[in-house]
Protein backbone atom coordinates (compact mmCIF):
# COMPACT_ATOMS: atom_id res chain seq x y z
CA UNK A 1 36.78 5.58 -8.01
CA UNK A 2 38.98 3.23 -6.29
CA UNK A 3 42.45 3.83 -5.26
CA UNK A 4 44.85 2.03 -2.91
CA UNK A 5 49.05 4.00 -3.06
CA UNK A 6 49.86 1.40 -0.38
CA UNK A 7 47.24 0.27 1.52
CA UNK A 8 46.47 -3.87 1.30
CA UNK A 9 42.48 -2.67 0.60
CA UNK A 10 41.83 0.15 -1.72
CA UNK A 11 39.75 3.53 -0.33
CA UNK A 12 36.70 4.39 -2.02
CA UNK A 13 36.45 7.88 -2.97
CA UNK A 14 32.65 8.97 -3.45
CA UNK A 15 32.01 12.34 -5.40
CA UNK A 16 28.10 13.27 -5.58
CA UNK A 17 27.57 14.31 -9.05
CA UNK A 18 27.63 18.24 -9.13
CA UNK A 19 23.79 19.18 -9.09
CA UNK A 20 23.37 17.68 -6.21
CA UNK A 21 26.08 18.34 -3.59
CA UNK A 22 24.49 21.58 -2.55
CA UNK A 23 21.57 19.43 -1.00
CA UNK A 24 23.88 15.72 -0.67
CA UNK A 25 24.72 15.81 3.17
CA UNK A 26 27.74 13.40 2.18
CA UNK A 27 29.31 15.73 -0.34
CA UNK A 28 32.84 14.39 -1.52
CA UNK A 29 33.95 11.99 0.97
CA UNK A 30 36.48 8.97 1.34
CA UNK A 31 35.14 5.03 2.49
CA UNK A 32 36.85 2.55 3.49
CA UNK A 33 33.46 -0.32 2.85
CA UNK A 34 31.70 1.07 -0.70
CA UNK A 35 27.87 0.94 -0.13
CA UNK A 36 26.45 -0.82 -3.06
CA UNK A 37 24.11 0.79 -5.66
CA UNK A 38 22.36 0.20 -9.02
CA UNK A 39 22.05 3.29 -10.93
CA UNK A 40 18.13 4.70 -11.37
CA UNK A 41 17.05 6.44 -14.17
CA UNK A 42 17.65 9.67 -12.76
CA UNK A 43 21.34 8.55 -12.39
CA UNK A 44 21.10 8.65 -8.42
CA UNK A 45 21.62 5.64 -6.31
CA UNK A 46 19.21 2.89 -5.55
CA UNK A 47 21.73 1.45 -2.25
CA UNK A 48 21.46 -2.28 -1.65
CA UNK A 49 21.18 -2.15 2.11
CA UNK A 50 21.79 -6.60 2.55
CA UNK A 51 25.21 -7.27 1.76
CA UNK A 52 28.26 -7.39 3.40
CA UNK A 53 29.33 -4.00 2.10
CA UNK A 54 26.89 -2.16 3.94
CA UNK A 55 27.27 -3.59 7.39
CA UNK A 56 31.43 -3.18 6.74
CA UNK A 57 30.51 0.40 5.96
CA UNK A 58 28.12 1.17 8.99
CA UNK A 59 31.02 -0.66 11.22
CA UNK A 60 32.98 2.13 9.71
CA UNK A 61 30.87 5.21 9.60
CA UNK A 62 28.87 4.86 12.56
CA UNK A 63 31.43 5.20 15.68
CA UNK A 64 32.23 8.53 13.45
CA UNK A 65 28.76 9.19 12.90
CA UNK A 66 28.60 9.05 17.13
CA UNK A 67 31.88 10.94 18.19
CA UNK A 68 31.62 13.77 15.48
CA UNK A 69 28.67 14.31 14.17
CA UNK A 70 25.95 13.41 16.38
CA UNK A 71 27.25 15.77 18.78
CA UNK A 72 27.32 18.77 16.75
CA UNK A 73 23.82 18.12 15.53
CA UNK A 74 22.30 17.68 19.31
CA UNK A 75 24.88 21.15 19.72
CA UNK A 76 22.84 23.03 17.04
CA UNK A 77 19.61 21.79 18.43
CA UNK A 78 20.00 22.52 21.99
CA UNK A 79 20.82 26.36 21.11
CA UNK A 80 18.39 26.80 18.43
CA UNK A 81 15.77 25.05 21.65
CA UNK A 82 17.68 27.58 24.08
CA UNK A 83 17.40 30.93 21.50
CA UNK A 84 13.67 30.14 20.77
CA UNK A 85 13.04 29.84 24.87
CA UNK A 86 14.74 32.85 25.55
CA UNK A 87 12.99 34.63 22.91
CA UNK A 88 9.60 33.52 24.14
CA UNK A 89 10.12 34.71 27.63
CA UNK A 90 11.40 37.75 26.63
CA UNK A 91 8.00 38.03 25.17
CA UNK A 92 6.17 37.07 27.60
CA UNK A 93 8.16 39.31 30.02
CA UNK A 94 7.53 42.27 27.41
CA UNK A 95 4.13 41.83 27.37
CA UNK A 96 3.51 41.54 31.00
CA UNK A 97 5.59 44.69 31.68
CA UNK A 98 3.18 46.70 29.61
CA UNK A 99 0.36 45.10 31.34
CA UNK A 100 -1.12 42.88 27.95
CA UNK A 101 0.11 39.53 29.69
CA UNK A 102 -2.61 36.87 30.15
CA UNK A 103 -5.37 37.34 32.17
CA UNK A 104 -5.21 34.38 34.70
């Protein structure tokens, strides 16, 4: 759906059809550039990645993409790394205190 109140270029507003926005990482959301798709038989998407309306749409999304979400994702990955180090020394120092460390 397309809709423009008073903007010179309409907004594309992308809804992912209801079975599948548990698992759709892009939910509901609002584009400026629509990427281009031919419905497959499954009535998903088949995106046409060579046109115009993709690279207008990654000119968009991507500085986004960088400043928001990239971040949180490295965030989430550098504490699940950090939790799963300091559960492994804590192991390690468990075991060692009770004398079953490694032999070396």
């Amino acid at each position: 759906m397309d809709f423009s109140p008073t903007l010179s270029k309409p907004l594309h507003v992308c809804v992912v059809r209801p079975a599948s926005r548990q698992t759709h990482h892009h939910d509901i959301h609002i584009d400026k550039f629509q990427t281009v798709c031919k419905r497959k038989t499954d009535g998903s998407c088949d995106y046409q990645y060579g046109n115009t309306n993709f690279v207008n749409h990654m000119k968009d999304v991507v500085p986004w993409f960088l400043t928001d979400v990239a971040p949180k994702k490295i965030e989430e990955a550098a504490k699940a790394v950090g939790k799963a180090a300091g559960e492994a020394l804590r192991d390690y120092g468990e075991r060692e205190s009770k004398g079953r460390g490694p032999k070396w």
